[in-house]
N, C-alpha and C. Protein backbone atom coordinates (compact mmCIF):
# COMPACT_ATOMS: atom_id res chain seq x y z
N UNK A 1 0.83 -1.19 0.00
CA UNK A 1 0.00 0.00 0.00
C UNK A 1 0.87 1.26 0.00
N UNK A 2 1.96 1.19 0.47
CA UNK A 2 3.20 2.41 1.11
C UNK A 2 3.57 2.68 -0.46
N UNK A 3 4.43 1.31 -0.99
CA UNK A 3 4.37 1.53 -2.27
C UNK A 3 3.68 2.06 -3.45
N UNK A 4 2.95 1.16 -3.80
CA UNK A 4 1.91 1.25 -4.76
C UNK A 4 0.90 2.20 -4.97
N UNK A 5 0.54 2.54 -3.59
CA UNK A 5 -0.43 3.45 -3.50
C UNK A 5 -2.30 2.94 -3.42
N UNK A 6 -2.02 1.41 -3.67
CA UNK A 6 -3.10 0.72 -3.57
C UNK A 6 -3.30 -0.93 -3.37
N UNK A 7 -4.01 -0.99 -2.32
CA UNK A 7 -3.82 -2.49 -1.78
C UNK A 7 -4.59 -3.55 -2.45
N UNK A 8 -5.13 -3.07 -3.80
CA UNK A 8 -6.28 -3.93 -4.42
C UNK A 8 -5.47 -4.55 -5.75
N UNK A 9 -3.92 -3.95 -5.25
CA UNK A 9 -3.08 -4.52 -6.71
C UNK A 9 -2.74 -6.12 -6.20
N UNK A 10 -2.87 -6.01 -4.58
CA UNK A 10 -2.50 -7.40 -4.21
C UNK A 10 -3.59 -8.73 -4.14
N UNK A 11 -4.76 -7.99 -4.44
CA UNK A 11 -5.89 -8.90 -3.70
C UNK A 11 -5.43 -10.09 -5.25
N UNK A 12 -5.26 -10.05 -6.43
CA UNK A 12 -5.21 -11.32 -7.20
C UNK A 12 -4.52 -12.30 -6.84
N UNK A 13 -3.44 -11.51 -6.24
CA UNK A 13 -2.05 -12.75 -5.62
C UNK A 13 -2.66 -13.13 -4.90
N UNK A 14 -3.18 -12.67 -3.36
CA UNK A 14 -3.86 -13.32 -2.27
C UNK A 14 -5.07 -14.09 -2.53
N UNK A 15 -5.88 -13.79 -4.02
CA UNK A 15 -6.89 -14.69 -4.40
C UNK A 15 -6.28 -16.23 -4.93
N UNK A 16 -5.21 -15.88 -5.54
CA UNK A 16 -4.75 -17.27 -5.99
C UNK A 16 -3.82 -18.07 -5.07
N UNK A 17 -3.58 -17.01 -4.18
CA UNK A 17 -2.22 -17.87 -3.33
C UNK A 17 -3.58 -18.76 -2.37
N UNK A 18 -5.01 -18.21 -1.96
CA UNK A 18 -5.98 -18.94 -0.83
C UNK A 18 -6.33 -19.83 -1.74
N UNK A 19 -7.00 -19.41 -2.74
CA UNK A 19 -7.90 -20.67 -3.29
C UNK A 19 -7.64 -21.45 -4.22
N UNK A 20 -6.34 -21.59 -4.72
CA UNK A 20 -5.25 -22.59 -5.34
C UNK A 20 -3.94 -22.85 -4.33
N UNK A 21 -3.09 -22.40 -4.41
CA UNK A 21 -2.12 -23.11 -3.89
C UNK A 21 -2.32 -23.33 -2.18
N UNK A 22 -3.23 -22.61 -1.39
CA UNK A 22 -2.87 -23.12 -0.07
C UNK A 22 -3.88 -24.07 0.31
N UNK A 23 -5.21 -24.52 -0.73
CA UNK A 23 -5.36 -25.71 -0.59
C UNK A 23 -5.04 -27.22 -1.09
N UNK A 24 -3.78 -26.64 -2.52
CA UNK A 24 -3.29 -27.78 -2.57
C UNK A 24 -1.97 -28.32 -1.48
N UNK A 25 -1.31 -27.24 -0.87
CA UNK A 25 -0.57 -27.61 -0.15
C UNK A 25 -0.81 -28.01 1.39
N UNK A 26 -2.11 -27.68 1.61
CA UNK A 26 -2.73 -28.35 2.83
C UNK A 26 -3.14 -29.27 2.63
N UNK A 27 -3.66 -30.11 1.45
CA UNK A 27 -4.12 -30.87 1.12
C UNK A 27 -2.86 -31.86 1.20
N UNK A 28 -1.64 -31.47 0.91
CA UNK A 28 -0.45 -32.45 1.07
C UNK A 28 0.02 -32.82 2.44
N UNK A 29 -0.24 -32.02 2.88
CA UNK A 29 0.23 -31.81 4.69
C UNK A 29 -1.06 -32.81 5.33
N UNK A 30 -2.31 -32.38 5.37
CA UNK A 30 -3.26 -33.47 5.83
C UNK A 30 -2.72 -35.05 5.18
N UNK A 31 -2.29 -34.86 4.20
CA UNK A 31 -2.41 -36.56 3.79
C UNK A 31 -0.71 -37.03 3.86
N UNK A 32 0.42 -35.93 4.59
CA UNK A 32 0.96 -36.99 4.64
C UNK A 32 1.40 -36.92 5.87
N UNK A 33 0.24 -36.60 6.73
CA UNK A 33 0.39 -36.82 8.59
C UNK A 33 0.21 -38.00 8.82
N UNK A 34 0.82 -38.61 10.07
CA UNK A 34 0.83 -40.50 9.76
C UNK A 34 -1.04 -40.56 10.71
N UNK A 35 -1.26 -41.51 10.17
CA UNK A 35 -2.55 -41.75 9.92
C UNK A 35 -3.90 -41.38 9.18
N UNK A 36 -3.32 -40.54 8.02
CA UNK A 36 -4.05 -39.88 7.39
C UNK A 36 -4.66 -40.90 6.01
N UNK A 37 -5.23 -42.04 6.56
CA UNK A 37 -5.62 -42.80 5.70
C UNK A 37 -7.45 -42.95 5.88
N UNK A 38 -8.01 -43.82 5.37
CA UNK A 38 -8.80 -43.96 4.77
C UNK A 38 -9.79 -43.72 3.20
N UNK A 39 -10.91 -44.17 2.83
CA UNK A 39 -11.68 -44.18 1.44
C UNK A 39 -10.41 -42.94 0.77
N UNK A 40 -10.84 -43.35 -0.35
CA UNK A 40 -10.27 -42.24 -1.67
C UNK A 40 -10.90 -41.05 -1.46
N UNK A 41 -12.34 -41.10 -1.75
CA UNK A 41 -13.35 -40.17 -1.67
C UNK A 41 -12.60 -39.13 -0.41
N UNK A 42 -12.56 -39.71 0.71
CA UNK A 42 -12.12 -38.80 2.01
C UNK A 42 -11.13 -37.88 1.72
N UNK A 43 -9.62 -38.51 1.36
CA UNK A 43 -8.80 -38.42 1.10
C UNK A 43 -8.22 -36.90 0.06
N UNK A 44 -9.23 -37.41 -1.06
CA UNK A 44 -9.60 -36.58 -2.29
C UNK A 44 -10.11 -35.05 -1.72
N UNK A 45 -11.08 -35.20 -0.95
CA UNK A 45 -11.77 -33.85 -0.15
C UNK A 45 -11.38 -33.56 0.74
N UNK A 46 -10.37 -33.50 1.27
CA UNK A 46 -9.56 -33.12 2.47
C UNK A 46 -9.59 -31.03 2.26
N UNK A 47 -8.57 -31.31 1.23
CA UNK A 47 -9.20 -29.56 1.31
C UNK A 47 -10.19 -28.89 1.33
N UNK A 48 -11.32 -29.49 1.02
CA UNK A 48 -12.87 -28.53 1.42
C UNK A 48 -12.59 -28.82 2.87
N UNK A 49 -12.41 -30.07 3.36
CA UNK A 49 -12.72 -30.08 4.89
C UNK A 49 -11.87 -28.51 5.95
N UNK A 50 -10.70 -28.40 5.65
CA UNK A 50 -10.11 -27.66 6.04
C UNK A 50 -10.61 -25.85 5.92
N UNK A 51 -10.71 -25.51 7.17
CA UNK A 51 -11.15 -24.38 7.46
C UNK A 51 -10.54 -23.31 7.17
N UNK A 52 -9.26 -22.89 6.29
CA UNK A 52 -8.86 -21.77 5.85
C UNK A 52 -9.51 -21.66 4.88
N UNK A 53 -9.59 -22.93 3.87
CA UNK A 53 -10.13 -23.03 2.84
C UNK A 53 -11.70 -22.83 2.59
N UNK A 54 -12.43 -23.27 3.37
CA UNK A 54 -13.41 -23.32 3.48
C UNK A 54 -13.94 -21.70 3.94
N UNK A 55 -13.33 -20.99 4.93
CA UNK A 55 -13.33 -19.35 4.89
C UNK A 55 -12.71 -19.21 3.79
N UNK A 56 -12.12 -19.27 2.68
CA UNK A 56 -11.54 -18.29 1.54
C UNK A 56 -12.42 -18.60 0.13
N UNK A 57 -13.35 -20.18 0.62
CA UNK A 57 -14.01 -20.33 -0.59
C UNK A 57 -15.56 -19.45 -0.02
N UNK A 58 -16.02 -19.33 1.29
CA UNK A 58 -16.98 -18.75 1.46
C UNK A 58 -17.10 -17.33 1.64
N UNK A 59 -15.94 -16.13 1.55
CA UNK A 59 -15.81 -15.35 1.32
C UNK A 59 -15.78 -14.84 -0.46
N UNK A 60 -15.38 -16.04 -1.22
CA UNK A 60 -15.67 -15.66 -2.77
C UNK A 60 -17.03 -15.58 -3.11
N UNK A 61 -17.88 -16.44 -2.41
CA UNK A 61 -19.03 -16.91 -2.51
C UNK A 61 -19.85 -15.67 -2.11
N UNK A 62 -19.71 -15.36 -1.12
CA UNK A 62 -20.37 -14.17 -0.72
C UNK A 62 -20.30 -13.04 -1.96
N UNK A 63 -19.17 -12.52 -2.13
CA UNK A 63 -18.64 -11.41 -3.01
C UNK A 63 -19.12 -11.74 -4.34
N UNK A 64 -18.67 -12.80 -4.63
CA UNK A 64 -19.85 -13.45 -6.16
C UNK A 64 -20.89 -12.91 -6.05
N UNK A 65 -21.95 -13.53 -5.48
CA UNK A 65 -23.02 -13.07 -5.35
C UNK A 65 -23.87 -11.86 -4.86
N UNK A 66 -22.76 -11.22 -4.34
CA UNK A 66 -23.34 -9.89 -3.69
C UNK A 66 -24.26 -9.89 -2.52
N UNK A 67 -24.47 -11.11 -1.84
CA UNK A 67 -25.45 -10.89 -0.55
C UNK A 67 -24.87 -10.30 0.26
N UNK A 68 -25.31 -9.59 1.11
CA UNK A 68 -25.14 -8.89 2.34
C UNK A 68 -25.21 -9.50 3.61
N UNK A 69 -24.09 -9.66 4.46
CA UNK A 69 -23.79 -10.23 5.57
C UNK A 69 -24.98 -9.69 6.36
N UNK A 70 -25.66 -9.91 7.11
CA UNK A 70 -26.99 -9.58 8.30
C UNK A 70 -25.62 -9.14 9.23
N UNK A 71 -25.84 -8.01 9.87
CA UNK A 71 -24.77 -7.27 10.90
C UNK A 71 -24.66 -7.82 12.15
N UNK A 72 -25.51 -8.52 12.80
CA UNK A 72 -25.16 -9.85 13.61
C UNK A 72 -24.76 -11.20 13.30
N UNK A 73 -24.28 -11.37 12.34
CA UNK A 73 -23.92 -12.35 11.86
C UNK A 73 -22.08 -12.03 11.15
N UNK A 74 -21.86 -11.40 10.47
CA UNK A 74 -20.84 -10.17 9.99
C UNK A 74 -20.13 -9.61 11.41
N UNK A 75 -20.93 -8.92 12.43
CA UNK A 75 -19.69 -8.66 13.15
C UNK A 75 -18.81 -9.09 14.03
N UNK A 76 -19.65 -10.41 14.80
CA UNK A 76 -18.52 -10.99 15.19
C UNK A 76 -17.53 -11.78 14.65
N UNK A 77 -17.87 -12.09 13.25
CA UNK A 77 -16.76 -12.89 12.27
C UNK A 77 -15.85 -11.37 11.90
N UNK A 78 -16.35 -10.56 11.37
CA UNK A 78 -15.18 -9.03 11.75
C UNK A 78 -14.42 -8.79 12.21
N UNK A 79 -14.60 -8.97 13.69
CA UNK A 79 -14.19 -8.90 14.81
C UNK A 79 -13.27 -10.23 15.28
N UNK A 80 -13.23 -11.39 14.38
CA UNK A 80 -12.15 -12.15 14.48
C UNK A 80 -11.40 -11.72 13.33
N UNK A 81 -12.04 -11.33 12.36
CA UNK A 81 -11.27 -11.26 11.10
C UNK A 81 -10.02 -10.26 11.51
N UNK A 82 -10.40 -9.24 12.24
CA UNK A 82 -9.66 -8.07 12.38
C UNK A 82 -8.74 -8.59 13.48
N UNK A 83 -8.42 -9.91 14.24
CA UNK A 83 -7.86 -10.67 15.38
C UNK A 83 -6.51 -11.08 14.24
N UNK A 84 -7.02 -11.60 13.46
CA UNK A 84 -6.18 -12.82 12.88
C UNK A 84 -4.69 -12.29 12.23
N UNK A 85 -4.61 -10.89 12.09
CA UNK A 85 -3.36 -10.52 11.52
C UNK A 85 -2.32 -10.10 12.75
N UNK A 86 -3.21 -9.65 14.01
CA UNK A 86 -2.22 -9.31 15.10
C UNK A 86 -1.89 -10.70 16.15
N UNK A 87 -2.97 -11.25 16.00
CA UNK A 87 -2.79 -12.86 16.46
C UNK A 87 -0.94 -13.55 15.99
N UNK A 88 -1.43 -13.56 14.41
CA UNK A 88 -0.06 -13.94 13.92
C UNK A 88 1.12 -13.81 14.24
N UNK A 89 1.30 -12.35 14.34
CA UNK A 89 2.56 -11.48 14.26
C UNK A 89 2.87 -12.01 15.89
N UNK A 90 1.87 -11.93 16.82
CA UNK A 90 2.06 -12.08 18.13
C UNK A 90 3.16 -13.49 18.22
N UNK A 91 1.89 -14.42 17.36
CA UNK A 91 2.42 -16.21 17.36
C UNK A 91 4.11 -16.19 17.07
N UNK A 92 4.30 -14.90 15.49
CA UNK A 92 5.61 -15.07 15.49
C UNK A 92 6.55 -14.68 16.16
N UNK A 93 6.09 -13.47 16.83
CA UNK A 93 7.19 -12.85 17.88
C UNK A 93 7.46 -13.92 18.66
N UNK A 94 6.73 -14.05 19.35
CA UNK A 94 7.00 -15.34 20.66
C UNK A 94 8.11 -16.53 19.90
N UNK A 95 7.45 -16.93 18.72
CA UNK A 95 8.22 -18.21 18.80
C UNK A 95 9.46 -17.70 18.28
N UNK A 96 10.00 -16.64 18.27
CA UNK A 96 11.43 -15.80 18.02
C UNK A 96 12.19 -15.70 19.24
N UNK A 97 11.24 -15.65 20.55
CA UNK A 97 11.94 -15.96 21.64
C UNK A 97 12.64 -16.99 22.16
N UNK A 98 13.82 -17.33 22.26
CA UNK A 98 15.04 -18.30 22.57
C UNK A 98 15.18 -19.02 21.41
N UNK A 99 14.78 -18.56 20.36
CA UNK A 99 15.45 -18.71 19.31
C UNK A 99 17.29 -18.92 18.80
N UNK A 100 17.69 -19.42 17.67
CA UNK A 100 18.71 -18.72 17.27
C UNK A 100 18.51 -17.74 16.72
N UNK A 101 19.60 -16.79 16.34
CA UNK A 101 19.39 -16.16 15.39
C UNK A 101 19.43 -16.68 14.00
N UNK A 102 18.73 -15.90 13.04
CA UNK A 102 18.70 -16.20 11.71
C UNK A 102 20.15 -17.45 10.75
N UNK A 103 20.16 -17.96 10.06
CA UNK A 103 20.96 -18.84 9.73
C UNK A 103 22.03 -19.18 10.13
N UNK A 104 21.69 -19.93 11.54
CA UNK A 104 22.53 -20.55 12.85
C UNK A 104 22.16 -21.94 12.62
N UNK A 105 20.78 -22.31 12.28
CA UNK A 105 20.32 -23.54 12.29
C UNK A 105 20.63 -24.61 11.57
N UNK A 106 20.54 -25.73 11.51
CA UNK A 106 21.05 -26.70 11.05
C UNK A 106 20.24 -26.57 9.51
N UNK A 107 19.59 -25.98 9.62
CA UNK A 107 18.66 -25.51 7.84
C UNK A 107 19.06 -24.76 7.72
N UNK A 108 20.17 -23.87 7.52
CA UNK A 108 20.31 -22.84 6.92
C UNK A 108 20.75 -23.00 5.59
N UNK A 109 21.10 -23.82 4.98
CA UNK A 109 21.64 -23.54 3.69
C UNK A 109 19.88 -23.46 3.13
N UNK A 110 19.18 -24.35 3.19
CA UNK A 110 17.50 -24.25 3.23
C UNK A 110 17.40 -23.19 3.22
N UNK A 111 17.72 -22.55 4.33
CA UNK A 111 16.76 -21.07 4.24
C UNK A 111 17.38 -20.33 3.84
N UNK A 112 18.47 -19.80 3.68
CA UNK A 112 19.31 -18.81 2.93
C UNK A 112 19.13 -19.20 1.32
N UNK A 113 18.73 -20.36 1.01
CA UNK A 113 18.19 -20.71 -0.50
C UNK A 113 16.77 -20.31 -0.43
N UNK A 114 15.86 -20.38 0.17
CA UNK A 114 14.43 -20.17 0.27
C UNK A 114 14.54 -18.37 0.30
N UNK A 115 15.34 -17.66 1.45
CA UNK A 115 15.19 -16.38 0.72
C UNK A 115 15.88 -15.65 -0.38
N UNK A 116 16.78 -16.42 -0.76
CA UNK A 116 17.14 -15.93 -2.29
C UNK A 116 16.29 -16.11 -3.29
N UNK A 117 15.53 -17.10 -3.12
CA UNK A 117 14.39 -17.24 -4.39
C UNK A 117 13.40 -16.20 -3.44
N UNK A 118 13.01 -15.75 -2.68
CA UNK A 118 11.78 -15.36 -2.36
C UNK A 118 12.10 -13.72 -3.09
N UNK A 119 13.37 -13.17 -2.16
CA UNK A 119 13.92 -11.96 -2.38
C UNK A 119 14.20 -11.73 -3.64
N UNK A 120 15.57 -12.15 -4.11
CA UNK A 120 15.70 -11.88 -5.13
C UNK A 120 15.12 -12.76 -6.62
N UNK A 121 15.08 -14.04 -6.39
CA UNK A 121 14.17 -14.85 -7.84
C UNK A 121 13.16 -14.44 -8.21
N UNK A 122 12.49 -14.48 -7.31
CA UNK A 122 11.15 -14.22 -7.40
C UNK A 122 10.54 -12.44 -8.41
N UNK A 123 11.49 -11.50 -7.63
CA UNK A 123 10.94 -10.48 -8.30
C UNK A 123 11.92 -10.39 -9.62
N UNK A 124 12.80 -11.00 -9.63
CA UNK A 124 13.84 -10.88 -11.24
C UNK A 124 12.22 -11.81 -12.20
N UNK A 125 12.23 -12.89 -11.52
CA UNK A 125 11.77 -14.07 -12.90
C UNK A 125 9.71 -12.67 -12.87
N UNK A 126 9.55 -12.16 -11.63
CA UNK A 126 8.51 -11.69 -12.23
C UNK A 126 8.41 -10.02 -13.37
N UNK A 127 9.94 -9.48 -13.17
CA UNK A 127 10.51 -8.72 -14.40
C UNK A 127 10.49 -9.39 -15.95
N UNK A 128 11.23 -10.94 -15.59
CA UNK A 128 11.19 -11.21 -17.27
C UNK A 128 9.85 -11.51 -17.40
N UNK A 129 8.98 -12.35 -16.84
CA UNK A 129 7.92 -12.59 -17.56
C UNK A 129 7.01 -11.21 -17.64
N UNK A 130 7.26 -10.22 -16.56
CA UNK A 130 6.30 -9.12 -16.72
C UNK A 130 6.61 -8.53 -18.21
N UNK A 131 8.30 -8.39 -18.41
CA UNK A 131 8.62 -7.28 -19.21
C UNK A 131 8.30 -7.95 -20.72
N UNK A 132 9.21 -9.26 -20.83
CA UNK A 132 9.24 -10.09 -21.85
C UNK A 132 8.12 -11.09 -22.70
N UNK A 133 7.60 -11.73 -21.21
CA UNK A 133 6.42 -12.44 -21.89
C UNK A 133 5.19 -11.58 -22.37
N UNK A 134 5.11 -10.76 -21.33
CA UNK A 134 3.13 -9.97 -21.27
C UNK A 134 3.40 -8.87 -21.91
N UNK A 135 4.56 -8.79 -21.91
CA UNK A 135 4.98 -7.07 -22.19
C UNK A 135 4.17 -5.73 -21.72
N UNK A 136 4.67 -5.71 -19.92
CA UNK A 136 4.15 -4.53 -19.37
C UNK A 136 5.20 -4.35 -19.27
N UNK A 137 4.44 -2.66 -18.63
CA UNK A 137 5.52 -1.83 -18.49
C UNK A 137 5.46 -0.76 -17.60
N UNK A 138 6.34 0.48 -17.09
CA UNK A 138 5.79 1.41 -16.37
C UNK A 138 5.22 0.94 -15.27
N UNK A 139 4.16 1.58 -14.40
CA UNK A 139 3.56 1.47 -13.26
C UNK A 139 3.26 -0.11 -12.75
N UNK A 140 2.45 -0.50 -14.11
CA UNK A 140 2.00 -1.62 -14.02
C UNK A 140 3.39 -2.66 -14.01
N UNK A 141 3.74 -2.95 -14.87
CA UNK A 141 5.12 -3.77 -14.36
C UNK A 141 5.69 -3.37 -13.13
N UNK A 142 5.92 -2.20 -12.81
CA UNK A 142 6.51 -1.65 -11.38
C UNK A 142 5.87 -2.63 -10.61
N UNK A 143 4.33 -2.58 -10.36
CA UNK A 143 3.75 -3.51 -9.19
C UNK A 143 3.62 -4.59 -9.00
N UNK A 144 3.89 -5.31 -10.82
CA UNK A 144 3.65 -6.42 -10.62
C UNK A 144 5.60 -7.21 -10.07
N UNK A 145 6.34 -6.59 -9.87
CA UNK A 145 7.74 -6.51 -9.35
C UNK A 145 7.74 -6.65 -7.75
N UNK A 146 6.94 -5.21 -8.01
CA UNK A 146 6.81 -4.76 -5.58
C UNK A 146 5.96 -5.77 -5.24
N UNK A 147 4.94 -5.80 -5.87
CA UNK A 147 4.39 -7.36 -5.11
C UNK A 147 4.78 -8.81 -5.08
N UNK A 148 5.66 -9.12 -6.07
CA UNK A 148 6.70 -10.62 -6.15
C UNK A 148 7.72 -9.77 -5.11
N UNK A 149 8.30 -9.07 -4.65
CA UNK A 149 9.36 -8.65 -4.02
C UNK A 149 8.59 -8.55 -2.27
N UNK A 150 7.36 -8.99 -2.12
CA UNK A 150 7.07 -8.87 -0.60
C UNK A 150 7.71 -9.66 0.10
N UNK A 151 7.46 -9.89 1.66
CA UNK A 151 8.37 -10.60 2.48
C UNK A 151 7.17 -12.20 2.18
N UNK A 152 8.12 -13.34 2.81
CA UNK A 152 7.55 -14.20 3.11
C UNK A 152 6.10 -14.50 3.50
N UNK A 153 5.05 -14.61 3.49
CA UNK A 153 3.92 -14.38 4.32
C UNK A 153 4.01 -15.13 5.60
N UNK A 154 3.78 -14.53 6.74
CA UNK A 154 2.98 -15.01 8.10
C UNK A 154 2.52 -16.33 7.93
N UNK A 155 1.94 -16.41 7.25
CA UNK A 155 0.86 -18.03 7.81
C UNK A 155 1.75 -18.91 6.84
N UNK A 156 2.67 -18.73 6.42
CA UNK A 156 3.66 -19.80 6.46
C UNK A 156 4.47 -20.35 7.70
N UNK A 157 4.67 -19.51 8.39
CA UNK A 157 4.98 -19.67 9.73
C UNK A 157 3.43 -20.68 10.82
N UNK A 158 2.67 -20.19 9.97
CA UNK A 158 1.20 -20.26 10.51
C UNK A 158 0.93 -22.14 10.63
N UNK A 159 0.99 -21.68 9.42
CA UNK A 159 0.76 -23.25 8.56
C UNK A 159 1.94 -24.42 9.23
N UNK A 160 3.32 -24.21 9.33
CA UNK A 160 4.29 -24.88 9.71
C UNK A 160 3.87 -25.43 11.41
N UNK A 161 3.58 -24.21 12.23
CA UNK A 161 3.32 -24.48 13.24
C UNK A 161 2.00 -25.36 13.69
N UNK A 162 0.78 -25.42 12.68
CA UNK A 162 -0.30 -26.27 13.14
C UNK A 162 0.32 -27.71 12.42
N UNK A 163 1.12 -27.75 11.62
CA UNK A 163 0.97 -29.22 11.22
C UNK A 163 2.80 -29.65 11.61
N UNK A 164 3.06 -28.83 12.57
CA UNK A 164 4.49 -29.55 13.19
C UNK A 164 5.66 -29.99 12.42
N UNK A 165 5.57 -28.70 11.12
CA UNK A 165 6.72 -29.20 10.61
C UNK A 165 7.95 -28.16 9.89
N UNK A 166 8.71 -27.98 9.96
CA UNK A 166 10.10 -27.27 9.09
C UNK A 166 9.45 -25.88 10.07
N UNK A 167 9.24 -25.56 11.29
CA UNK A 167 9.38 -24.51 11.97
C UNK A 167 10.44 -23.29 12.06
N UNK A 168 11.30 -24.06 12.12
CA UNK A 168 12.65 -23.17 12.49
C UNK A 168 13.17 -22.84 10.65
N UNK A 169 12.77 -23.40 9.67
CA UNK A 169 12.87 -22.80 8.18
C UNK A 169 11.71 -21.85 7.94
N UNK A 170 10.59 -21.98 7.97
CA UNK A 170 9.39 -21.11 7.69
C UNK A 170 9.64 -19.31 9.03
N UNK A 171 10.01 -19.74 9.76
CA UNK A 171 10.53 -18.78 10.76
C UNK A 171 11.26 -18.21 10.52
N UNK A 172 12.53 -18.41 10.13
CA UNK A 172 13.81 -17.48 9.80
C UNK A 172 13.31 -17.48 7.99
N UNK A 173 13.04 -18.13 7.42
CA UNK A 173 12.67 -17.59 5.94
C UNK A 173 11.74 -16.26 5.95
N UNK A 174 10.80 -16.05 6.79
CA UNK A 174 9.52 -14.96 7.21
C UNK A 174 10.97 -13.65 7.89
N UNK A 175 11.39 -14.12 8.33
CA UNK A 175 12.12 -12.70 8.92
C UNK A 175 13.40 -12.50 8.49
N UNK A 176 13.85 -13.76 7.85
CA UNK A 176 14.79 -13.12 7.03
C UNK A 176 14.25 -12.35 5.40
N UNK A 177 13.43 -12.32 5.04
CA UNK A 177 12.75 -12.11 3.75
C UNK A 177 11.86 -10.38 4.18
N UNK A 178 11.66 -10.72 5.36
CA UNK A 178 11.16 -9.32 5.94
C UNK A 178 12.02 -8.31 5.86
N UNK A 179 13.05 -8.61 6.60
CA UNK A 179 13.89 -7.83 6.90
C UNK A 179 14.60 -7.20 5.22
N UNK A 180 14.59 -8.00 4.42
CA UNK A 180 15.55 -7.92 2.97
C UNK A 180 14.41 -6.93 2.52
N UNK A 181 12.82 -7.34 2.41
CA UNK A 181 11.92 -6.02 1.74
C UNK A 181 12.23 -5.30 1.23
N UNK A 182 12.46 -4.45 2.47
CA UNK A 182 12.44 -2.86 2.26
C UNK A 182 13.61 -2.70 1.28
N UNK A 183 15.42 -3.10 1.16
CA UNK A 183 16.13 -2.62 0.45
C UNK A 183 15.88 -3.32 -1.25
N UNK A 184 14.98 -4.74 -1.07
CA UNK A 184 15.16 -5.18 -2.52
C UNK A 184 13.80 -3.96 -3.19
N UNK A 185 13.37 -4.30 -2.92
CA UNK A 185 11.90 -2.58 -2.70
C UNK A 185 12.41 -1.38 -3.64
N UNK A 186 13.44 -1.30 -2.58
CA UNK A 186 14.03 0.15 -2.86
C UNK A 186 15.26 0.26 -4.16
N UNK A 187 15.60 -1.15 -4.13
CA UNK A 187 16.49 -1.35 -5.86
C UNK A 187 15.37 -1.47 -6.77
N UNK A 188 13.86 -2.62 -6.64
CA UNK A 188 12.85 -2.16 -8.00
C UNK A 188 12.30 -0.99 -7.79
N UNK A 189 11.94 0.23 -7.07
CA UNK A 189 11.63 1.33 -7.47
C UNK A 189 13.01 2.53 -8.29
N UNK A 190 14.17 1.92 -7.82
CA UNK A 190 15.49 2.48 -8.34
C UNK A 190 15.65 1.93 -9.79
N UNK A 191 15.41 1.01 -9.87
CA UNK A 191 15.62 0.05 -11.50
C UNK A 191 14.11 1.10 -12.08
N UNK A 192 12.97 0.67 -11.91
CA UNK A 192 12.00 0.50 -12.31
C UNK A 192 11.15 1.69 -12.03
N UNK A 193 11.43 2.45 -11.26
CA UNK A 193 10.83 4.09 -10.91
C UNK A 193 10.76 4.81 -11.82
């Protein structure tokens, strides 16, 4: 938003990152927790079952259609909605406490590879395909750059911690990728300004 000047350049990424990739990758995590067996059928629908998903497909649903939330019904889901971003940040501070610091851990070559693609891959490969494949340019290429150039998201940290796994990589990848932002930021508005 600081950037860009508008936060509705991000809502496509955040539409595709909820309702494609973070239910196929929950969908991998449910099925390969040990006991995650039974019918095909089960198996197969695991991601409707799952409740991020299930809030990100019933929030399209709503907006599709244009109904109007009843204001007792709307505000106390609001009122968590408006929980869930300081919730996070809280979850991650804490689990930063007695930590190592950043690439001390026995994953670090992991994560020092995870934020080089996040930091820097990520917004180069979304230059060539912005500039080369689609051929934008100006503003619009600018954003579609600052937004491949954000930090890690939160509920990767989120996600790691409910299903008990690669913690200490999703953790230092989120704050090491945070921390890089602001200067890779400040080289695509220098390149690309």
């Amino acid at each position: 938003m600081y950037v860009l000047g508008d936060a509705s350049l991000v809502a496509p990424v955040l539409l595709l990152q909820q309702l494609v990739i973070t239910p196929i990758a929950l969908a991998v995590l449910d099925l390969s927790r040990p006991g995650a067996r039974g019918p095909w059928w089960s198996r197969l629908t695991a991601p409707l079952r799952n409740p991020v998903v299930i809030g990100s497909l019933g929030g399209v649903a709503v907006a599709a259609t244009g109904w109007q939330v009843p204001g007792g019904l709307f505000d106390p889901i609001s009122l968590l909605g408006g929980m869930a971003v300081p919730a996070v940040l809280l979850a991650f501070g804490i689990s930063l406490r007695g930590s190592n610091p950043p690439g001390r851990s026995p994953e670090r070559g992991v994560v020092f590879l995870s934020v080089a693609l996040k930091s820097v891959g990520q917004p180069a490969v979304a230059w060539l395909l912005g500039a080369l494949v689609f051929g934008l340019s100006g503003a619009v290429l600018f954003g579609v750059v600052v937004t491949s150039a954000l930090p890690a998201a939160q509920n990767l940290f989120t996600y790691a911690a409910r299903y008990e796994t690669s913690m200490t990589l999703a953790r230092e990848s989120v704050l090491l990728s945070t921390i890089l932002a602001a200067p890779v930021i400040g080289v695509v508005a220098v390149l690309l300004g």
